[in-house]
PDB file of N, CA and C in Angstrom:
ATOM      1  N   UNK A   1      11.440   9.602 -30.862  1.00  0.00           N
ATOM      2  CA  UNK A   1      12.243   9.647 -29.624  1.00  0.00           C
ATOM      3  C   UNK A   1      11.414   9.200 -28.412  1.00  0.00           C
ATOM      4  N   UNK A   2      12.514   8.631 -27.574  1.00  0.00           N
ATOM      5  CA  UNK A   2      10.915   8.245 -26.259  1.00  0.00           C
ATOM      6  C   UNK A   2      12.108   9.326 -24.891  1.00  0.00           C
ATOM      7  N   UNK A   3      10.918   9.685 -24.785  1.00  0.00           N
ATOM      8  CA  UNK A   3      10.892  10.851 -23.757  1.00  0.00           C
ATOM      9  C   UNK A   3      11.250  10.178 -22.147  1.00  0.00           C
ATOM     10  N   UNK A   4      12.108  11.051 -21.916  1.00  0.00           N
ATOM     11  CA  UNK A   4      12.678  10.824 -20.082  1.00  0.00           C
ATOM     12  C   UNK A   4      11.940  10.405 -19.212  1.00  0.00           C
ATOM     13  N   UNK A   5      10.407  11.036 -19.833  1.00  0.00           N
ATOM     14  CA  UNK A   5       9.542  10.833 -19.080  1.00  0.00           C
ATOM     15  C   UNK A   5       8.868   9.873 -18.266  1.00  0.00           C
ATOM     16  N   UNK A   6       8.997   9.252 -19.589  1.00  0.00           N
ATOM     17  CA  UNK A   6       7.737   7.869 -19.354  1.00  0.00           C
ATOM     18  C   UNK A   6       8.409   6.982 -18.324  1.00  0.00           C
ATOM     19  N   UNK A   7       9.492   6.583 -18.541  1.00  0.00           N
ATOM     20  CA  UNK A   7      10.058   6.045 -17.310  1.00  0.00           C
ATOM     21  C   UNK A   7       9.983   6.352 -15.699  1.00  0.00           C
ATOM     22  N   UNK A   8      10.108   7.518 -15.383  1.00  0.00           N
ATOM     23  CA  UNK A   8       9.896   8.065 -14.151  1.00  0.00           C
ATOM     24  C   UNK A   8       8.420   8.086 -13.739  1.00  0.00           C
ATOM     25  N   UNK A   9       7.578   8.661 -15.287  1.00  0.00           N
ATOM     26  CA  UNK A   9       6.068   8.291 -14.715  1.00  0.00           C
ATOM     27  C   UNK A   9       5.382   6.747 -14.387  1.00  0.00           C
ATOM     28  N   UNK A  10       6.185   6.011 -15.144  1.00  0.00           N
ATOM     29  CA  UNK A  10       6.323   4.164 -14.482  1.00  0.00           C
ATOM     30  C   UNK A  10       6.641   4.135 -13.401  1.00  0.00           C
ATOM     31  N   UNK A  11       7.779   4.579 -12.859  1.00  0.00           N
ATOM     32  CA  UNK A  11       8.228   4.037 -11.752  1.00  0.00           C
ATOM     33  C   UNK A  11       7.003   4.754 -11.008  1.00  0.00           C
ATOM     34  N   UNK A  12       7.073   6.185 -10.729  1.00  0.00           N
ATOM     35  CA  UNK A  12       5.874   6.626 -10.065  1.00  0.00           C
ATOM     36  C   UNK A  12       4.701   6.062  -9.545  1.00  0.00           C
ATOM     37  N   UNK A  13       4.325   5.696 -10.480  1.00  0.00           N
ATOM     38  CA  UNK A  13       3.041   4.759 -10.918  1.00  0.00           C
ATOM     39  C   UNK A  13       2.862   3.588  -9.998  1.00  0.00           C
ATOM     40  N   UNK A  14       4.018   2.971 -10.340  1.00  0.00           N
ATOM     41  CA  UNK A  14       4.464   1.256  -9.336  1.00  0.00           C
ATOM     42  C   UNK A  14       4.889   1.921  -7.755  1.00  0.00           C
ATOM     43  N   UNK A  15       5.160   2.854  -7.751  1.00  0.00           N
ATOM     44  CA  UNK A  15       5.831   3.105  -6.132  1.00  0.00           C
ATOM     45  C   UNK A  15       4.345   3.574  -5.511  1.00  0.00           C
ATOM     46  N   UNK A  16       3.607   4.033  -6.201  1.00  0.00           N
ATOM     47  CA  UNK A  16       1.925   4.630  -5.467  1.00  0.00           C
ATOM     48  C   UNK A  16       0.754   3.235  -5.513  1.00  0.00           C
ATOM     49  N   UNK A  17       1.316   2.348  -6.262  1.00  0.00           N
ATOM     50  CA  UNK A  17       0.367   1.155  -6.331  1.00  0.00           C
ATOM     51  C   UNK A  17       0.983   0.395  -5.254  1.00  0.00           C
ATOM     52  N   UNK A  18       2.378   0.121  -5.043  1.00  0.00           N
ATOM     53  CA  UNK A  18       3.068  -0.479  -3.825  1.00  0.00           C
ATOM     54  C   UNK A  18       2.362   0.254  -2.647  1.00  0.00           C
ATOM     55  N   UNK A  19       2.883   1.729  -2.526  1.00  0.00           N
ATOM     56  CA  UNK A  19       1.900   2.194  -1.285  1.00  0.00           C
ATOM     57  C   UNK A  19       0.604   1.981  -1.348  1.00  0.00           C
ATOM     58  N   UNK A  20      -0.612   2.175  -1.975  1.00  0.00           N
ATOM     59  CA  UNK A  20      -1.583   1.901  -1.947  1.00  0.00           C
ATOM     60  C   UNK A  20      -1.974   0.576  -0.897  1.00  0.00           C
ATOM     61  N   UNK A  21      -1.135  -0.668  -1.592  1.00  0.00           N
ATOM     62  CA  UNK A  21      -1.318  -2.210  -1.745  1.00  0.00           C
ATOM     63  C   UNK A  21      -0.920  -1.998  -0.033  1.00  0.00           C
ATOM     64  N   UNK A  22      -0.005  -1.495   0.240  1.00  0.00           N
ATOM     65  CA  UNK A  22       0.716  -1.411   1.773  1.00  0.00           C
ATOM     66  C   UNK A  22      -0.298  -0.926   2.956  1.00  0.00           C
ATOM     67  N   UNK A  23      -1.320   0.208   2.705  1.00  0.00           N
ATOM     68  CA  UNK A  23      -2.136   0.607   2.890  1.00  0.00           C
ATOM     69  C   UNK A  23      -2.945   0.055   3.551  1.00  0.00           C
ATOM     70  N   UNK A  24      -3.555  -0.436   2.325  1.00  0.00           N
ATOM     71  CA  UNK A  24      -4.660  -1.430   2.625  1.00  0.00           C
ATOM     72  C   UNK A  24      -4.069  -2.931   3.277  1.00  0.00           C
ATOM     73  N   UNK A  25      -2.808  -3.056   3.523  1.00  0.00           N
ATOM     74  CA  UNK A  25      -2.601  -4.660   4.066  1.00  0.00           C
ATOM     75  C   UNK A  25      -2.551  -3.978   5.900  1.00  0.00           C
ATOM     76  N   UNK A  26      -1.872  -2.719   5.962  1.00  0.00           N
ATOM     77  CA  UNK A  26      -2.026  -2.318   6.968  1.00  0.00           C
ATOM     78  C   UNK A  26      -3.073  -2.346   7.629  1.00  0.00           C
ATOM     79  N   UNK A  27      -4.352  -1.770   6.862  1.00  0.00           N
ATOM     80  CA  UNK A  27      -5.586  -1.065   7.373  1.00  0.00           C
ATOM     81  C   UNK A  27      -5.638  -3.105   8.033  1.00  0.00           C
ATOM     82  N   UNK A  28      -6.112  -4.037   7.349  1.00  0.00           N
ATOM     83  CA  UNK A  28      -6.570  -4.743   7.201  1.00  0.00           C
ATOM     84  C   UNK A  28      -5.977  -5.658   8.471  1.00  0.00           C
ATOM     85  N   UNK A  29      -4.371  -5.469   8.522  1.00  0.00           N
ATOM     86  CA  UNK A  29      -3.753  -6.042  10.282  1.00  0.00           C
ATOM     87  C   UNK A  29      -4.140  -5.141  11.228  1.00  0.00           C
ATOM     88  N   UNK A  30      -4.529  -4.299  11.100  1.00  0.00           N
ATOM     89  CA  UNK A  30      -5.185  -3.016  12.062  1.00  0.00           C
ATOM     90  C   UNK A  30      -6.501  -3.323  12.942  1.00  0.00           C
ATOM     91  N   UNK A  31      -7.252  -3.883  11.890  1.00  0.00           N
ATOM     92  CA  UNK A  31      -8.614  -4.650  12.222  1.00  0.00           C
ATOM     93  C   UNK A  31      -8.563  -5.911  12.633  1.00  0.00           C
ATOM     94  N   UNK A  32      -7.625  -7.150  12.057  1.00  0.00           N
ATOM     95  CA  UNK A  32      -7.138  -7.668  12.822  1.00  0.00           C
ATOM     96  C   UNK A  32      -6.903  -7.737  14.335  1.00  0.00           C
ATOM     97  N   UNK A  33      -5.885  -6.870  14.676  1.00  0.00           N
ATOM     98  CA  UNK A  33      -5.879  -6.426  16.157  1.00  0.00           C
ATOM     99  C   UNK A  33      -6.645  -6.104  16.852  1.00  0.00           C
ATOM    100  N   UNK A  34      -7.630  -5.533  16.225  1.00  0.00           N
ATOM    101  CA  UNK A  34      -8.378  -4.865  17.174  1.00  0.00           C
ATOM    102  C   UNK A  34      -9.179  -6.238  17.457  1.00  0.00           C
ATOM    103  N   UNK A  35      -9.852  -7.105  16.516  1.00  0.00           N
ATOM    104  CA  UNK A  35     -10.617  -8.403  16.872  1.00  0.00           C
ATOM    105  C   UNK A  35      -9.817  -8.774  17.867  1.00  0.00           C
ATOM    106  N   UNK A  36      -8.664  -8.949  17.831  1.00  0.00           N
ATOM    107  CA  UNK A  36      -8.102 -10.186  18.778  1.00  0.00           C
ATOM    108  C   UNK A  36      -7.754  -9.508  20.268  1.00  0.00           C
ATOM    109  N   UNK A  37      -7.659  -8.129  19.909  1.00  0.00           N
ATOM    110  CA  UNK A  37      -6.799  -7.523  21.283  1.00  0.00           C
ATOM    111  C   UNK A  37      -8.677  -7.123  22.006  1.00  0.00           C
ATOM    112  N   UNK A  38     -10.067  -7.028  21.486  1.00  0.00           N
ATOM    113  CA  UNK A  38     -11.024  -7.399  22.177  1.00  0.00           C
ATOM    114  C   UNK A  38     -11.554  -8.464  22.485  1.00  0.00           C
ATOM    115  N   UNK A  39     -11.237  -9.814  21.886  1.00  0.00           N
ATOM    116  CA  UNK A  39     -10.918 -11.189  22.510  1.00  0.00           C
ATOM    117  C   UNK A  39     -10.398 -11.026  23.670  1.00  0.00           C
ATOM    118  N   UNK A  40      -9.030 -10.400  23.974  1.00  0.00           N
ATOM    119  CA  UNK A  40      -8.586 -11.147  25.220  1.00  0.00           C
ATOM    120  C   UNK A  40      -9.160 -10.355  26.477  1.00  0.00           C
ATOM    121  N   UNK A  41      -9.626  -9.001  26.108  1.00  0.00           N
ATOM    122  CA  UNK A  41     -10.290  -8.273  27.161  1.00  0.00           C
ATOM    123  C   UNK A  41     -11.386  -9.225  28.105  1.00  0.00           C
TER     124      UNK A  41
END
């Protein structure tokens, strides 16, 4: 039998690697900004 489980622990899985990935694209336009928004100072 395949268990209820495994499915929900997939999706889980992919929705915390999406956030993760989101994370880090954030962190990364974050630093971004900050270079450019002390450029124009």
């Amino acid at each position: 039998k395949i268990s209820t489980i495994a499915p929900n622990t997939v999706a889980q899985y992919q929705a915390l690697k999406l956030i993760q990935e989101a994370k880090s694209k954030i962190s990364k336009y974050e630093c971004l900004l900050d270079h450019t928004s002390d450029k124009n100072r």
